[in-house]
Protein backbone atom coordinates (compact mmCIF):
# COMPACT_ATOMS: atom_id res chain seq x y z
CA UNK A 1 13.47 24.05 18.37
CA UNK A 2 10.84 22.45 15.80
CA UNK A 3 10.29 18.86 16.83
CA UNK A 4 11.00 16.75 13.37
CA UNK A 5 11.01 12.74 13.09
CA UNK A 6 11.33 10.60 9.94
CA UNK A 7 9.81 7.23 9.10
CA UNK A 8 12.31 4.95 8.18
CA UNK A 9 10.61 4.55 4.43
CA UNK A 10 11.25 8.08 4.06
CA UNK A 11 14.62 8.25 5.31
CA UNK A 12 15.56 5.49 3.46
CA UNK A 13 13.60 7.05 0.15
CA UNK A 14 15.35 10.63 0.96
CA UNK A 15 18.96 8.99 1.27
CA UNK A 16 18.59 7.91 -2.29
CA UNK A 17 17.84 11.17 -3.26
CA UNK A 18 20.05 14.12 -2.42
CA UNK A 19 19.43 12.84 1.37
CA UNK A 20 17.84 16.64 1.77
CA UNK A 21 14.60 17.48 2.89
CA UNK A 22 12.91 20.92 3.30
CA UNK A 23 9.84 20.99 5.60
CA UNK A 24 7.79 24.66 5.69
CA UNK A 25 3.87 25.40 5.89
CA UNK A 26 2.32 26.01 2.79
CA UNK A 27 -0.55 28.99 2.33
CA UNK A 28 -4.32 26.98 1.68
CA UNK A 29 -7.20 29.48 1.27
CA UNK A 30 -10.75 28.44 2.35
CA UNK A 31 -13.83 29.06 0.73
CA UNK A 32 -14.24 32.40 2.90
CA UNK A 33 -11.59 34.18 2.97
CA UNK A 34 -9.83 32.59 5.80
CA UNK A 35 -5.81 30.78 4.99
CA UNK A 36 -4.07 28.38 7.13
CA UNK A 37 -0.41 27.31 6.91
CA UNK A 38 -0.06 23.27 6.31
CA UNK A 39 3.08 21.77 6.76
CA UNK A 40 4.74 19.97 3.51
CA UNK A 41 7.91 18.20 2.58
CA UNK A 42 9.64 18.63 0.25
CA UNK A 43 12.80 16.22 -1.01
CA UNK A 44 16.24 18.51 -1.47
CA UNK A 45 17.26 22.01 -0.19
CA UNK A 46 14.79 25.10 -0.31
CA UNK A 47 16.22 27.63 -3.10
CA UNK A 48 17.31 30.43 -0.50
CA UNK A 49 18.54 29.11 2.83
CA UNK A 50 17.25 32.76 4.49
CA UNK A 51 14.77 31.66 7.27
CA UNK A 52 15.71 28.06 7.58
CA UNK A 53 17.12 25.83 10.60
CA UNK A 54 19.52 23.31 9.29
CA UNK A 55 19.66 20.33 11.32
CA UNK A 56 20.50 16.67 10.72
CA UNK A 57 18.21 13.65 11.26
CA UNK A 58 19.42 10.13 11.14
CA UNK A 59 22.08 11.07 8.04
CA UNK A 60 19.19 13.68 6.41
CA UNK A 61 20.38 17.39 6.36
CA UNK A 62 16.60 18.87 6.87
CA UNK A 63 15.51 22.55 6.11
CA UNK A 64 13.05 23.70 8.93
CA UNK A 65 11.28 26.87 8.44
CA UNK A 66 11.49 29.55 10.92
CA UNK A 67 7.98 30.36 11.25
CA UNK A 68 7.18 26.20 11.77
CA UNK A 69 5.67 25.86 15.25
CA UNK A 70 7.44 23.55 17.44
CA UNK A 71 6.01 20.26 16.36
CA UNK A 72 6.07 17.74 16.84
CA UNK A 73 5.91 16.71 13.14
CA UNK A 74 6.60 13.10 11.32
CA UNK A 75 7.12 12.84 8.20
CA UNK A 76 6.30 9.61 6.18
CA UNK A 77 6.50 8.44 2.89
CA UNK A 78 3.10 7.20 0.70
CA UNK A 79 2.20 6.06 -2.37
CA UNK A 80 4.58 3.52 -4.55
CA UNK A 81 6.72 3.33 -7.69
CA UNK A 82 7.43 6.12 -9.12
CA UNK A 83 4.62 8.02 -7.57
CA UNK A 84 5.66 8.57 -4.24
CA UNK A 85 5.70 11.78 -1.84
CA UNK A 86 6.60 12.47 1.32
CA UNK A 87 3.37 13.02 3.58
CA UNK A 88 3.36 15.37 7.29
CA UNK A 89 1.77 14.65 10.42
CA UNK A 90 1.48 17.90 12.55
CA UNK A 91 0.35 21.00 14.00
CA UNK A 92 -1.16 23.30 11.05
CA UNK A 93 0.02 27.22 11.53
CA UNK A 94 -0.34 30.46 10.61
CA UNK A 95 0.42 31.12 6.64
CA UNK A 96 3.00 34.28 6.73
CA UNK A 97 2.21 36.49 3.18
């Protein structure tokens, strides 16, 4: 099982929200032809639950990708006002096409 832990700014920012969060590696292409998967979160549910772990962390249903390694990741919260995001600390993977 993927290894997942929340700050408490995000937890607290996600419970005001739909208290969802969807964590999954996203594709980034290099300059040569080469792709690696980085992990991002994401606030709510993904739009198919196909190929997602649903497991609960500290009152926060999170979405876990199948094809995440098994961590550990921890995700944070950054920025302020309106302009915030939730940020990953982890173990990059391989992008699935």
């Amino acid at each position: 099982m993927t290894s997942v832990s929340l700050s408490d700014a995000a937890r607290d920012w996600l419970a005001g929200r739909s208290a969802e969060m969807t964590l999954r590696l996203s594709a980034r292409h290099g300059c040569c032809g080469g792709q690696a998967g980085v992990p991002v979160a994401e606030p709510g549910a993904p739009r198919s639950k196909d190929g997602y772990a649903r497991t609960q962390i500290e009152g926060i249903h999170v979405y876990v990708a199948e094809d995440m390694g098994p961590g550990p990741y921890r995700v944070d919260l950054e920025g302020f006002f309106r302009w915030r995001r939730l940020v990953v600390e982890g173990e990059m993977g391989q992008a699935q096409e």
